[in-house]
N, C-alpha and C. Protein backbone atom coordinates (compact mmCIF):
# COMPACT_ATOMS: atom_id res chain seq x y z
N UNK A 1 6.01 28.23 26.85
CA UNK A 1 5.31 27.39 25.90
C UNK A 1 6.02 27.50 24.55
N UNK A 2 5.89 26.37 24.02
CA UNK A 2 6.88 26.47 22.56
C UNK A 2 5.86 26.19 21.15
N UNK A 3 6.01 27.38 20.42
CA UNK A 3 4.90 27.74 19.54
C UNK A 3 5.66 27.00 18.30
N UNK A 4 5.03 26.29 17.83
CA UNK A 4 5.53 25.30 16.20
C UNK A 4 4.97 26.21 15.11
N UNK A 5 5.95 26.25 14.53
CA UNK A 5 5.46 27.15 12.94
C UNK A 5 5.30 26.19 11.77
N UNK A 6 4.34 26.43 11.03
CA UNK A 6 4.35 25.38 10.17
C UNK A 6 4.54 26.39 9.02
N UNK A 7 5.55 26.10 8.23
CA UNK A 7 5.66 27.03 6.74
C UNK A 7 5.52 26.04 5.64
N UNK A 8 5.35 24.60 5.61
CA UNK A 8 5.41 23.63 4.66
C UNK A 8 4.08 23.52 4.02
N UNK A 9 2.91 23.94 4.71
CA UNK A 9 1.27 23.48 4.68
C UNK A 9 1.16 22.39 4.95
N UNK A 10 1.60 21.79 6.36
CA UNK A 10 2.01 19.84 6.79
C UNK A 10 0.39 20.16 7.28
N UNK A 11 0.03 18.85 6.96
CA UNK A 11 -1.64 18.61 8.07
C UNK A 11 -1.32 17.53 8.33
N UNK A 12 -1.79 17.33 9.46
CA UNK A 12 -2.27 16.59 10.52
C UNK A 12 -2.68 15.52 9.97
N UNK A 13 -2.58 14.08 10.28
CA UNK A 13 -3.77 12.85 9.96
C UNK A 13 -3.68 12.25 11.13
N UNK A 14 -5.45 11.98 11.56
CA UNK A 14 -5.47 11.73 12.93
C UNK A 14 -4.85 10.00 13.09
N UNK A 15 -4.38 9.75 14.19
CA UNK A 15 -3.86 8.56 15.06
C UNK A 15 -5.01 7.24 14.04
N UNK A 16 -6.33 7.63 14.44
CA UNK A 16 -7.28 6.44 14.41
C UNK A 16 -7.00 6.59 13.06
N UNK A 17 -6.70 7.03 11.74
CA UNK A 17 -6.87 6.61 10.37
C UNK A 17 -5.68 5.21 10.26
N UNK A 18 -4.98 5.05 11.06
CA UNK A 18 -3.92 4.53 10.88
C UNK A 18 -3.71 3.05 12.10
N UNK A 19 -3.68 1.86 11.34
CA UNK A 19 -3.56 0.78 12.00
C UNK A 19 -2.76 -0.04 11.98
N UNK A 20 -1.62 -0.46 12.80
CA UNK A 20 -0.45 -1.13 12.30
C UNK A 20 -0.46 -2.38 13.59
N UNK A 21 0.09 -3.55 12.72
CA UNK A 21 0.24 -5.07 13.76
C UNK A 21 1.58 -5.35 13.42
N UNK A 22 2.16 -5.75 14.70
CA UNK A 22 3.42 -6.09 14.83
C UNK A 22 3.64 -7.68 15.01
N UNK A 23 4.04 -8.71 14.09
CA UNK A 23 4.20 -9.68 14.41
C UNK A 23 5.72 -10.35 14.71
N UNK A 24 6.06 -11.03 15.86
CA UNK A 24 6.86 -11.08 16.44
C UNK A 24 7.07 -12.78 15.58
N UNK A 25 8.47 -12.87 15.90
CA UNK A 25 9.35 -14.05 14.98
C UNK A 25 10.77 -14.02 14.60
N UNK A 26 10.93 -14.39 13.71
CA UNK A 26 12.58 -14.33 13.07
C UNK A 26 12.44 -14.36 11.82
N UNK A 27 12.51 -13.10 10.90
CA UNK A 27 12.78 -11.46 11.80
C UNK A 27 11.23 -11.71 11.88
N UNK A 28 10.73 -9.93 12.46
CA UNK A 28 9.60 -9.36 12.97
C UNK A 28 9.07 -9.10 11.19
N UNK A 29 8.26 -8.51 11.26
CA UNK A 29 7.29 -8.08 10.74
C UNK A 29 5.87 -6.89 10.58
N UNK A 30 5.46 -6.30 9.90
CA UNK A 30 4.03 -5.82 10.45
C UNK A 30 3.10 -6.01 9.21
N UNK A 31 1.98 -5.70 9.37
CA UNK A 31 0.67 -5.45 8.59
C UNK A 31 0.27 -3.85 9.00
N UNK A 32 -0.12 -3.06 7.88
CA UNK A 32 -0.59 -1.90 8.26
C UNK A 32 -1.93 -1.42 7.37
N UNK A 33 -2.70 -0.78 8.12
CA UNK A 33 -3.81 -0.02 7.03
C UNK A 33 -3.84 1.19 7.26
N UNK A 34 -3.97 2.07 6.28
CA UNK A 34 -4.18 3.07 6.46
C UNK A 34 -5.13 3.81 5.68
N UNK A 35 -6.40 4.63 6.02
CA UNK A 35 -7.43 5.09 6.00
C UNK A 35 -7.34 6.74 5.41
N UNK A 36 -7.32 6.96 4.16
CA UNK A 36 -6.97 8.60 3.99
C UNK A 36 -8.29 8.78 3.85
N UNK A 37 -9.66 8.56 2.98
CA UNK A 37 -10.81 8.39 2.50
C UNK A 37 -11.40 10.04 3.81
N UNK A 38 -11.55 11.01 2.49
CA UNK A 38 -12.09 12.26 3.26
C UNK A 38 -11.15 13.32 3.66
N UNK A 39 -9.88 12.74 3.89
CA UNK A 39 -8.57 14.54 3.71
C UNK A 39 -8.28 14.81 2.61
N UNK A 40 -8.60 15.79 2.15
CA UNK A 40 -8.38 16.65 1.26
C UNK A 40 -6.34 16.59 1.34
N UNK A 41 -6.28 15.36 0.46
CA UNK A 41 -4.56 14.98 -0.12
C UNK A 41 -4.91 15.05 -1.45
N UNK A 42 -3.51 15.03 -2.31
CA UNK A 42 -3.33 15.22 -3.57
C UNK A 42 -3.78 13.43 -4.11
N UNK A 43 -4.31 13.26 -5.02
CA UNK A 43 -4.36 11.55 -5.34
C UNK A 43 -3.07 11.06 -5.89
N UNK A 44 -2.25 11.73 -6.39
CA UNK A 44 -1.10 11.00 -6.97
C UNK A 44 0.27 11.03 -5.57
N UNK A 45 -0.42 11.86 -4.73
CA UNK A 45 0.93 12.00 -3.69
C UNK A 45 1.11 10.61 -3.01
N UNK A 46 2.53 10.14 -3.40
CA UNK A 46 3.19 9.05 -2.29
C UNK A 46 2.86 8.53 -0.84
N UNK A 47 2.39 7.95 -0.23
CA UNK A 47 2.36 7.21 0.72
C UNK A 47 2.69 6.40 1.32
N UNK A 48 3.95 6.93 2.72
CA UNK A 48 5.21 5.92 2.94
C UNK A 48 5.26 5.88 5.06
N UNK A 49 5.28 4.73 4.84
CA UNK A 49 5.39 4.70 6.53
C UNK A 49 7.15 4.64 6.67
N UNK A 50 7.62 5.54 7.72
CA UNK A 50 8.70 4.68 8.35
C UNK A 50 8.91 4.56 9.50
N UNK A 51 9.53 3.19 9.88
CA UNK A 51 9.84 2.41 11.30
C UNK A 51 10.75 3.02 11.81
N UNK A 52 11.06 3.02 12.98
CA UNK A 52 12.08 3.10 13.74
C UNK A 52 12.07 2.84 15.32
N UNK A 53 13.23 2.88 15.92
CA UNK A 53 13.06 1.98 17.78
C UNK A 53 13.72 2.72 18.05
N UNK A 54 13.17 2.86 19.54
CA UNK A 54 13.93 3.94 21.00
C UNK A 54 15.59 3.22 20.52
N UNK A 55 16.38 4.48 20.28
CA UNK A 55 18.12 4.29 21.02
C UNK A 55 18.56 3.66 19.59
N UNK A 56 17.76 3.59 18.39
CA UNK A 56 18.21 3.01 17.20
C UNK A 56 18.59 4.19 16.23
N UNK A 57 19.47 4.33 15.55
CA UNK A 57 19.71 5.19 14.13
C UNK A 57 18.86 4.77 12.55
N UNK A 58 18.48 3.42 12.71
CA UNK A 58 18.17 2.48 11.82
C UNK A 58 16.78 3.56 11.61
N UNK A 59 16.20 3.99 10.50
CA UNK A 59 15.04 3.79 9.95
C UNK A 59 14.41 3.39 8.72
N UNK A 60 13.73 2.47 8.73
CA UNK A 60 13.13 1.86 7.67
C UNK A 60 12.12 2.47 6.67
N UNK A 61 12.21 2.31 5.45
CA UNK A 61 10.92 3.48 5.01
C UNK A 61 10.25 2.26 4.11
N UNK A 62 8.55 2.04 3.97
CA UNK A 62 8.06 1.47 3.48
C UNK A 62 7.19 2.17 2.43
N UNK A 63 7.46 2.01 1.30
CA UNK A 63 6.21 2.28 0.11
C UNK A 63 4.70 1.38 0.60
N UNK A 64 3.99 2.96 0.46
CA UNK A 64 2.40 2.13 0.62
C UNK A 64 1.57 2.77 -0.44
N UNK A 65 2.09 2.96 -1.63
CA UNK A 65 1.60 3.52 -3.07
C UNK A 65 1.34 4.67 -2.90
N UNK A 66 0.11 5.30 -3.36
CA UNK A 66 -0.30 6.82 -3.22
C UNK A 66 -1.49 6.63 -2.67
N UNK A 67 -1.94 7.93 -2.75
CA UNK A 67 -3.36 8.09 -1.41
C UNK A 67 -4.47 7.92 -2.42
N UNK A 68 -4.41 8.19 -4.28
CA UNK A 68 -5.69 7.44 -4.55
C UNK A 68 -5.70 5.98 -4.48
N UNK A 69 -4.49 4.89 -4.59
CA UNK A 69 -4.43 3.79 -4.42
C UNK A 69 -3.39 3.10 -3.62
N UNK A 70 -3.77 3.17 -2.39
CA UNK A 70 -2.79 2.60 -1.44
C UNK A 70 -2.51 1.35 -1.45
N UNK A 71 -1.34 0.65 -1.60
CA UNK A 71 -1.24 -0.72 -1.90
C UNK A 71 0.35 -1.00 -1.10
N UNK A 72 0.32 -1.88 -0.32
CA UNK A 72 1.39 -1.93 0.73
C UNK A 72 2.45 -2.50 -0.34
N UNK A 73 3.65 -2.54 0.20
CA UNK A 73 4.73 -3.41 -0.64
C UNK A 73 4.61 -4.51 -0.18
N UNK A 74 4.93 -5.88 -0.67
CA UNK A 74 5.28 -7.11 -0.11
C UNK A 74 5.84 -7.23 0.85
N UNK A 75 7.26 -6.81 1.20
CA UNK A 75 8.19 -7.18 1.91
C UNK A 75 8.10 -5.44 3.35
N UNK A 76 7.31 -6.29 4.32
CA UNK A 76 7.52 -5.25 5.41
C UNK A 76 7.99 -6.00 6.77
N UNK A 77 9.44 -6.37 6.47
CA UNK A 77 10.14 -6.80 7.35
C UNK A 77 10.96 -6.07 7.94
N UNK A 78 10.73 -6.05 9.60
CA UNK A 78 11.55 -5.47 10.06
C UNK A 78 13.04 -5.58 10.32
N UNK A 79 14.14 -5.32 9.24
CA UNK A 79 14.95 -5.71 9.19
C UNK A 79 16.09 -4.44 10.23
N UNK A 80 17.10 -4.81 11.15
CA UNK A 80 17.52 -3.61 12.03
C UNK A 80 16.93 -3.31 13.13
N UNK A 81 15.45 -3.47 13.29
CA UNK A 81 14.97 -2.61 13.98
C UNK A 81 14.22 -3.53 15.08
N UNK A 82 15.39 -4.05 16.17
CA UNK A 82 15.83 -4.64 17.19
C UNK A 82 14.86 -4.43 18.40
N UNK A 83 14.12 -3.02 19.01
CA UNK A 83 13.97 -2.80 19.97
C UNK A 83 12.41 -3.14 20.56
N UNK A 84 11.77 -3.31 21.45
CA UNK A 84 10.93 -3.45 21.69
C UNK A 84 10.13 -2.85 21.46
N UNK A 85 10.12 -1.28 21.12
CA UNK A 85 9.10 0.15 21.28
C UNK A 85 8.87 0.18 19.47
N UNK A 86 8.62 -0.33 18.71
CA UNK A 86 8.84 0.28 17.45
C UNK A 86 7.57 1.47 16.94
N UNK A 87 8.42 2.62 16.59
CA UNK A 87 7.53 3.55 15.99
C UNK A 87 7.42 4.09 14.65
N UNK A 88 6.17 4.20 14.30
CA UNK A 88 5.75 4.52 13.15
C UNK A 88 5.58 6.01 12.53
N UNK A 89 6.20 6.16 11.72
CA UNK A 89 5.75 7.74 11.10
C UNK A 89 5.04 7.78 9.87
N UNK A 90 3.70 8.45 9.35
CA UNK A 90 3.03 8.41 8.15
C UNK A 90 3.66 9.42 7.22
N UNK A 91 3.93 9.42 6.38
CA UNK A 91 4.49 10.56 5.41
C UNK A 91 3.39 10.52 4.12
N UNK A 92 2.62 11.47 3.82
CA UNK A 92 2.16 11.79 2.54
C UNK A 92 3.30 12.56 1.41
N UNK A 93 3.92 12.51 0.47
CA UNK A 93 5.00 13.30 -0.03
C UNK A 93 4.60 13.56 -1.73
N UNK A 94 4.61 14.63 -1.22
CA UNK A 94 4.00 15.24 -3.27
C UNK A 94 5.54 15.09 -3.98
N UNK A 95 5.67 14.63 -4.63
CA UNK A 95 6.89 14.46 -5.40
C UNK A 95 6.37 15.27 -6.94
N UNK A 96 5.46 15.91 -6.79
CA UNK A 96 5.89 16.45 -8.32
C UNK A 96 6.75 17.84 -8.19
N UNK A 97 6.57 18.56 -6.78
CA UNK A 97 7.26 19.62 -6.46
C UNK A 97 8.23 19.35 -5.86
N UNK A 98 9.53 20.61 -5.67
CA UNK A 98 10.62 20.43 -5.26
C UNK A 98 10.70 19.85 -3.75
């Protein structure tokens, strides 16, 4: 069994806070929401999704403001990111520390 150490203080945000639509076209696209309301996050910390596809190097990173005011960017086009599977990663990131 392979035991994960966490030395960063990373938490967890569950699956269901987080809702993303993929709209298909030329190029693709998505819509996302995301739900922090009740984890104990910093309010000024950053809030950034990024994309990426099975067998791709390409990842995309999207500004979605901070966790007291989440506000998507305009432009969430999937630009690169070719593959059918596309996956999402949530990043909360305190930028006032190193």
């Amino acid at each position: 069994m392979i035991k994960r150490m966490n030395f960063t203080g990373r938490k967890r945000i569950p699956r269901n806070r987080v809702g993303i639509q993929i709209y298909d076209g030329a190029p693709r696209r998505f819509d996302a929401t995301v739900d922090l309301e009740g984890i104990s996050l910093l309010p000024d910390a950053a809030v950034v999704l990024e994309a990426t596809c099975a067998r791709s190097t390409v990842v995309q990173r999207y500004e979605f403001g901070t966790v007291a005011g989440i506000q998507p960017q305009p432009d969430r086009t999937l630009r690169g990111i070719d593959g059918d599977n596309v996956y999402f990663t949530l990043k909360i990131i305190d930028r006032s520390e190193r």
